[in-house]
N, C-alpha and C. Protein backbone atom coordinates (compact mmCIF):
# COMPACT_ATOMS: atom_id res chain seq x y z
N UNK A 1 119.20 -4.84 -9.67
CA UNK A 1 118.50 -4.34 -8.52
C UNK A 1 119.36 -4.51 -7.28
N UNK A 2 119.24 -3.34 -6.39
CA UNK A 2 119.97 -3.71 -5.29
C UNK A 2 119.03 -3.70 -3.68
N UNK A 3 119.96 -3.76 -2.84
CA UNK A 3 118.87 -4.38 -2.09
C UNK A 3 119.14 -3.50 -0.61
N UNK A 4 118.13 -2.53 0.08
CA UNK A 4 118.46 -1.45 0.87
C UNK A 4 117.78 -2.81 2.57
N UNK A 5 118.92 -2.93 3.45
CA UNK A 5 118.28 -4.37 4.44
C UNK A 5 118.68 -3.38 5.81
N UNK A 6 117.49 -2.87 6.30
CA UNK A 6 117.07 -2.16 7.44
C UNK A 6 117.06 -3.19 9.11
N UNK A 7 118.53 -2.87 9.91
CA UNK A 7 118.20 -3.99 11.04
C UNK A 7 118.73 -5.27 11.18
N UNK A 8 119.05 -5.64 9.68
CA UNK A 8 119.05 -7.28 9.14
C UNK A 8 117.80 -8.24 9.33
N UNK A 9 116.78 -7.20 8.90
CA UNK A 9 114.98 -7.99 9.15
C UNK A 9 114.29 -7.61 7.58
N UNK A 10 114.50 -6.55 7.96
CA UNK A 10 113.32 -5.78 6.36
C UNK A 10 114.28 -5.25 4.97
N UNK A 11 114.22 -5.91 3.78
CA UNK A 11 114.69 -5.56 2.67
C UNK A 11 113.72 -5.23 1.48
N UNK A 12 114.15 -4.53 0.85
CA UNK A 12 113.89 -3.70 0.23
C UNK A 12 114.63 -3.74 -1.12
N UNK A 13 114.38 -3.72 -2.26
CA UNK A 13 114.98 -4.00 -3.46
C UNK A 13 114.22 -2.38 -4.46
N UNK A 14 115.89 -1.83 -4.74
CA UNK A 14 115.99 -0.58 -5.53
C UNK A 14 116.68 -0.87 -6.31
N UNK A 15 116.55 0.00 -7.78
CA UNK A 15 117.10 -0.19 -8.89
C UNK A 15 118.93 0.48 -8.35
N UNK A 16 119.90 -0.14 -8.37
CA UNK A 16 121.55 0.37 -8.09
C UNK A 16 121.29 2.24 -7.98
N UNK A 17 120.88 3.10 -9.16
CA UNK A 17 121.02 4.33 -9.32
C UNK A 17 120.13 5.13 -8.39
N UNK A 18 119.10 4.47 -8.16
CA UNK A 18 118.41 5.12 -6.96
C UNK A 18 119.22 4.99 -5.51
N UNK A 19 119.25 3.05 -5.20
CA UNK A 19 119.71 2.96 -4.34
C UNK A 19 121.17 4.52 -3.69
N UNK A 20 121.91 4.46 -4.83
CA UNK A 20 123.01 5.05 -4.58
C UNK A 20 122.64 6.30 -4.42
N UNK A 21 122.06 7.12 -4.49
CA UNK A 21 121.06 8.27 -4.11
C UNK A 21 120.64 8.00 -2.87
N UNK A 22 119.93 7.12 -2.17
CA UNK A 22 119.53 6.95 -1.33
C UNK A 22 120.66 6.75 -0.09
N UNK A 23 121.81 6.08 -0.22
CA UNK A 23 122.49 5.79 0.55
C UNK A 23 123.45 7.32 0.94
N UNK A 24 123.27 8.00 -0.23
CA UNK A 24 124.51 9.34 -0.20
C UNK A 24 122.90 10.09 1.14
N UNK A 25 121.88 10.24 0.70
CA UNK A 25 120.77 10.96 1.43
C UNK A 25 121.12 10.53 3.21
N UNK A 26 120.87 9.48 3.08
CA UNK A 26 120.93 8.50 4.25
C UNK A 26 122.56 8.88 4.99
N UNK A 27 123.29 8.49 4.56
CA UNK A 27 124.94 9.20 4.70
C UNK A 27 124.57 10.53 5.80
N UNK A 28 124.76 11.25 4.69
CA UNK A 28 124.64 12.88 5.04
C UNK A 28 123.88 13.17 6.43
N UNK A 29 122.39 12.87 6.17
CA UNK A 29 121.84 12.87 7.72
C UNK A 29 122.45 12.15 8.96
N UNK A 30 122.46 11.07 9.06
CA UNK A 30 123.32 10.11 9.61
C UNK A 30 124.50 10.91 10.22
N UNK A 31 125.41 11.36 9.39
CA UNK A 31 126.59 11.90 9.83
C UNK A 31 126.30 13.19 10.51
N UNK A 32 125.39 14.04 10.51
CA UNK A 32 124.92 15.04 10.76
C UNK A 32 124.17 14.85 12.72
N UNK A 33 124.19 13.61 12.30
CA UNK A 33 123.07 12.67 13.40
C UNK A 33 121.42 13.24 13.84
N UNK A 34 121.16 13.27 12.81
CA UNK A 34 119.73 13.83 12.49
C UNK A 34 119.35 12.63 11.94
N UNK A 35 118.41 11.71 13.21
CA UNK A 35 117.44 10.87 12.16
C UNK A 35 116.47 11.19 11.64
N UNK A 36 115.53 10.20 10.79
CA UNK A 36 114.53 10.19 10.12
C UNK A 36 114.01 9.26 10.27
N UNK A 37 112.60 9.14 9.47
CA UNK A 37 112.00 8.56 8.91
C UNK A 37 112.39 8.05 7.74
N UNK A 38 112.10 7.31 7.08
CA UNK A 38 112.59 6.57 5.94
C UNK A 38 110.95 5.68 5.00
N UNK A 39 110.49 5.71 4.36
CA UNK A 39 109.25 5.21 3.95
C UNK A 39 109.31 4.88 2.37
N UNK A 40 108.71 3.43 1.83
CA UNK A 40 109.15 2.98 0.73
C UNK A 40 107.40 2.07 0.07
N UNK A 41 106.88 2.19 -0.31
CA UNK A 41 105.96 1.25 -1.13
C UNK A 41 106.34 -0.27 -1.17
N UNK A 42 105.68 -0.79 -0.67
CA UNK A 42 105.74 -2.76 -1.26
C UNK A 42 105.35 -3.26 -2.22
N UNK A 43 105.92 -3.67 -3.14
CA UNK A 43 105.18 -4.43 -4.33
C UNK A 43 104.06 -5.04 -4.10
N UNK A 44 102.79 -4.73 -4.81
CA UNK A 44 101.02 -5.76 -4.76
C UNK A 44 101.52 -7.30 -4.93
N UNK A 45 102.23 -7.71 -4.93
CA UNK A 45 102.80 -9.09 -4.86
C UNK A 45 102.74 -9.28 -3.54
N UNK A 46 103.41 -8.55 -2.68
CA UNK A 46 103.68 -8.73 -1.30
C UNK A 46 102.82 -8.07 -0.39
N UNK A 47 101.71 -8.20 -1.18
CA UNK A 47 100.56 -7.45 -0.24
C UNK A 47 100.12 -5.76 -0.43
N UNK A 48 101.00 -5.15 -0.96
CA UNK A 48 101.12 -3.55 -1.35
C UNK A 48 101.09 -3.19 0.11
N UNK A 49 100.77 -2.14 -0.04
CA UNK A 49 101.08 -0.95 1.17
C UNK A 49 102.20 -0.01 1.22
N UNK A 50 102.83 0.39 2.67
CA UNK A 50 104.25 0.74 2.70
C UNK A 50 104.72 0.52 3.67
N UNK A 51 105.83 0.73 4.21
CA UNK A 51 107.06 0.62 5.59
C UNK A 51 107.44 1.81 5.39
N UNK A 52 107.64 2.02 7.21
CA UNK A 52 108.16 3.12 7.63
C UNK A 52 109.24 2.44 8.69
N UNK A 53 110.38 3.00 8.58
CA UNK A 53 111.46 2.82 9.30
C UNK A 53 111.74 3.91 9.83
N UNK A 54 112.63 4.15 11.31
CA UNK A 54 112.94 4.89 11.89
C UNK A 54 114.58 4.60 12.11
N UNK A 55 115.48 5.61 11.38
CA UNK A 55 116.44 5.77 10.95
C UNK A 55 117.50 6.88 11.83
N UNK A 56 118.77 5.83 12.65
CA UNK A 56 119.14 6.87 13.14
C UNK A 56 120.71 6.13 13.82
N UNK A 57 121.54 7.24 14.23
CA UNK A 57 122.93 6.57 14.07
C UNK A 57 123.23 4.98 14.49
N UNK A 58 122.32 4.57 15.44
CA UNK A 58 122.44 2.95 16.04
C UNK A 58 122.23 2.44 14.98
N UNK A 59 121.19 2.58 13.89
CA UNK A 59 120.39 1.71 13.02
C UNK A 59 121.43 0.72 12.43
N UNK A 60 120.89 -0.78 12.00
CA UNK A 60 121.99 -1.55 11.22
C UNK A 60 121.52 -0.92 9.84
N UNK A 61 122.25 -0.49 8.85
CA UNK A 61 121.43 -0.62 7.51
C UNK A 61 123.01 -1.49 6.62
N UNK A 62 122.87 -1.63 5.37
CA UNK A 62 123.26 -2.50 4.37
C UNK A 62 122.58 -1.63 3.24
N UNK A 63 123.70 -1.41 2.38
CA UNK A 63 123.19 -0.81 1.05
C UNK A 63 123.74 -2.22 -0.08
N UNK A 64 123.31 -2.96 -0.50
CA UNK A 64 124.06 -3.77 -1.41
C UNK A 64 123.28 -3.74 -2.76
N UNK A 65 124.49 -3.43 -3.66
CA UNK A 65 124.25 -3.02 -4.86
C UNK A 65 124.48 -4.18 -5.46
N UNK A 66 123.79 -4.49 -6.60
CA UNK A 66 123.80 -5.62 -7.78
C UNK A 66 125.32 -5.52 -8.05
N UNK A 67 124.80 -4.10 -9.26
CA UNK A 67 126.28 -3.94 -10.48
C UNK A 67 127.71 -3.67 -9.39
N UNK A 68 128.98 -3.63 -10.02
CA UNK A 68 130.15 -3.09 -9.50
C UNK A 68 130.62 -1.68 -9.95
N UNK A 69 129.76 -1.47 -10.79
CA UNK A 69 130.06 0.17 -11.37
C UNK A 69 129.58 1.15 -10.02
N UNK A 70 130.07 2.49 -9.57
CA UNK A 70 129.50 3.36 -9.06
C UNK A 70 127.98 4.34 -9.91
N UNK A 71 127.34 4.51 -9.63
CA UNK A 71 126.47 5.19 -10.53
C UNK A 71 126.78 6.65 -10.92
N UNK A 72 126.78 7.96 -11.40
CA UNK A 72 126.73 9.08 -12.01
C UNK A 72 125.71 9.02 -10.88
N UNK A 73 126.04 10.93 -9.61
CA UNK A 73 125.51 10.94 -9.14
C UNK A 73 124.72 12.12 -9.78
N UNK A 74 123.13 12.73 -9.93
CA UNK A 74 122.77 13.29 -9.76
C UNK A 74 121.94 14.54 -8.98
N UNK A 75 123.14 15.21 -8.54
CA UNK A 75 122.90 16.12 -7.60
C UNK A 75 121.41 17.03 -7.44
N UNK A 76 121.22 17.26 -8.46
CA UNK A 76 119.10 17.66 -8.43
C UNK A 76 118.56 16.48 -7.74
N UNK A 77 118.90 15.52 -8.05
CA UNK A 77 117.89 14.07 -7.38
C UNK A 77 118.37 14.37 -5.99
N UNK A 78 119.62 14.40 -5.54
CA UNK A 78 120.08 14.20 -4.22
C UNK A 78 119.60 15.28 -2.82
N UNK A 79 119.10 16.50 -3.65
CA UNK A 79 119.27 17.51 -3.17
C UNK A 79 117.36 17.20 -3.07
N UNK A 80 116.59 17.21 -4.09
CA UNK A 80 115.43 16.59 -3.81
C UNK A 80 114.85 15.36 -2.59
N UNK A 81 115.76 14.52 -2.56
CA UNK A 81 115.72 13.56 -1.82
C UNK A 81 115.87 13.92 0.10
N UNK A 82 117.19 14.89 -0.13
CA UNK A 82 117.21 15.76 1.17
C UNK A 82 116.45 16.39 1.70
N UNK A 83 115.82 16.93 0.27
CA UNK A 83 114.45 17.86 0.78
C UNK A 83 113.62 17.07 1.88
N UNK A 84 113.17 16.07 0.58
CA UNK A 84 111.82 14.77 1.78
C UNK A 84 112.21 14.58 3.15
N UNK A 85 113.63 13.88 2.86
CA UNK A 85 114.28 13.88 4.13
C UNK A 85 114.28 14.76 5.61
N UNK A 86 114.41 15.90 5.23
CA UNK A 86 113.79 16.54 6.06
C UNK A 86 112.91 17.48 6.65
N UNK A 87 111.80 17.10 5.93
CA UNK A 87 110.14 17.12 6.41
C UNK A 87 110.16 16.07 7.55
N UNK A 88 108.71 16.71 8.37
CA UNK A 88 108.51 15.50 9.44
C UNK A 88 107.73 14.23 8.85
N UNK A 89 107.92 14.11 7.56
CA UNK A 89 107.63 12.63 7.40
C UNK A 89 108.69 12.27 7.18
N UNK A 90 109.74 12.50 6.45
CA UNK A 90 110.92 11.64 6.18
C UNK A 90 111.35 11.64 4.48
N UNK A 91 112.35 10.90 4.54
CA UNK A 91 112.71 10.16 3.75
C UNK A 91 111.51 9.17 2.76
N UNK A 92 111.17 10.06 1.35
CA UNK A 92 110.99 8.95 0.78
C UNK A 92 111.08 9.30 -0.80
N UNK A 93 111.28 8.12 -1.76
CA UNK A 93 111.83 8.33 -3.13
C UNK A 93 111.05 9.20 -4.11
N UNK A 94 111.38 10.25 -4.59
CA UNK A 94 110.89 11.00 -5.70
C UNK A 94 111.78 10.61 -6.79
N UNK A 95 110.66 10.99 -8.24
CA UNK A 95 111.06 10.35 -9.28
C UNK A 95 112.75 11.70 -9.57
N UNK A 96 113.48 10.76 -10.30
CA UNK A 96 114.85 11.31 -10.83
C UNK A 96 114.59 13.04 -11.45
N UNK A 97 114.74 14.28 -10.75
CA UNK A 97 114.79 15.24 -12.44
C UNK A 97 115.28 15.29 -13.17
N UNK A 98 115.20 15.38 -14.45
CA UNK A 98 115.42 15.32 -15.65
C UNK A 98 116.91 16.32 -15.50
N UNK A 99 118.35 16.31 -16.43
CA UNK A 99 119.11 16.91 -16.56
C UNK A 99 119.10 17.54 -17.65
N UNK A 100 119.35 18.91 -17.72
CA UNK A 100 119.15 19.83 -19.04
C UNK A 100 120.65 19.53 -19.71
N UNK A 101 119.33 19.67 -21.01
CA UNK A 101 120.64 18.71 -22.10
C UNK A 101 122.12 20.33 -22.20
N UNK A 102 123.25 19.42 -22.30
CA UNK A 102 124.16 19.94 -22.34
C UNK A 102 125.05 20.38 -20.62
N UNK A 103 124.06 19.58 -19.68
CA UNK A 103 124.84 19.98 -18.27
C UNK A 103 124.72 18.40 -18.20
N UNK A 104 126.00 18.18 -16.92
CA UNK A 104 126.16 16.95 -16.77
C UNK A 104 126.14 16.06 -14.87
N UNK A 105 125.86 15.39 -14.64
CA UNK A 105 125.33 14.83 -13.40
C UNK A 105 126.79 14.63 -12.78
N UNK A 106 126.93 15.57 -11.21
CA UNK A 106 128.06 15.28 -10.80
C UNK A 106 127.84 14.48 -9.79
C-alpha cells in the first residue's frame, strides 16, 4: 500500500497501482495548472465518510509508494480518471477497466 499525504496533514493509503494512476492524473492537471478537487472514502475504522481536498499548483502533495517496481500503466484507467477529474466535482477513484485480452497496458 502506498500512501497519497496532502499538505503534510492528511494521508491516505492506496494500493501502489492505483496510487500510480493517480499521481500521473494529478501530474497532468497540475502541469496544465488546472486545479481540482480531489475526493477519497475513509475506512469505517476511521469513522467512514470522505475528504475533499482542494488541489492546485501551491499544494504540498507526496506520492509514496510501498513497492520499488513502477506499475504497468493503464491508459483506459488514466484517461477515466481524467475524465472525473475534470467534472466540477473532481478527482475521484473509479474502479480499473478491464483490458481486452490480447491488447496490452501502456
Amino acid at each position: 500500500m502506498g500512501t497519497f499525504i496532502y499538505e503534510n496533514q492528511l494521508r491516505m493509503e492506496f494500493e501502489d497501482r492505483a496510487l500510480a494512476h493517480l499521481q500521473i492524473v494529478t501530474g497532468n492537471k497540475l502541469r496544465r495548472r488546472e486545479p481540482f478537487f480531489f475526493t477519497w472514502k475513509t475506512d469505517l475504522s476511521l469513522g467512514g465518510g470522505r475528504v475533499t481536498v482542494w488541489v492546485h499548483p501551491q499544494s504540498t502533495l507526496v506520492f509514496r509508494f510501498h513497492g520499488s517496481r513502477t506499475p504497468t500503466l493503464n491508459r483506459d484507467w488514466v484517461e477515466a480518471l481524467m475524465f472525473t477529474a475534470n467534472t466540477p466535482s473532481g478527482l475521484y477513484r473509479v474502479p480499473e477497466p478491464q483490458v481486452p485480452l490480447g491488447d496490452t497496458a501502456a
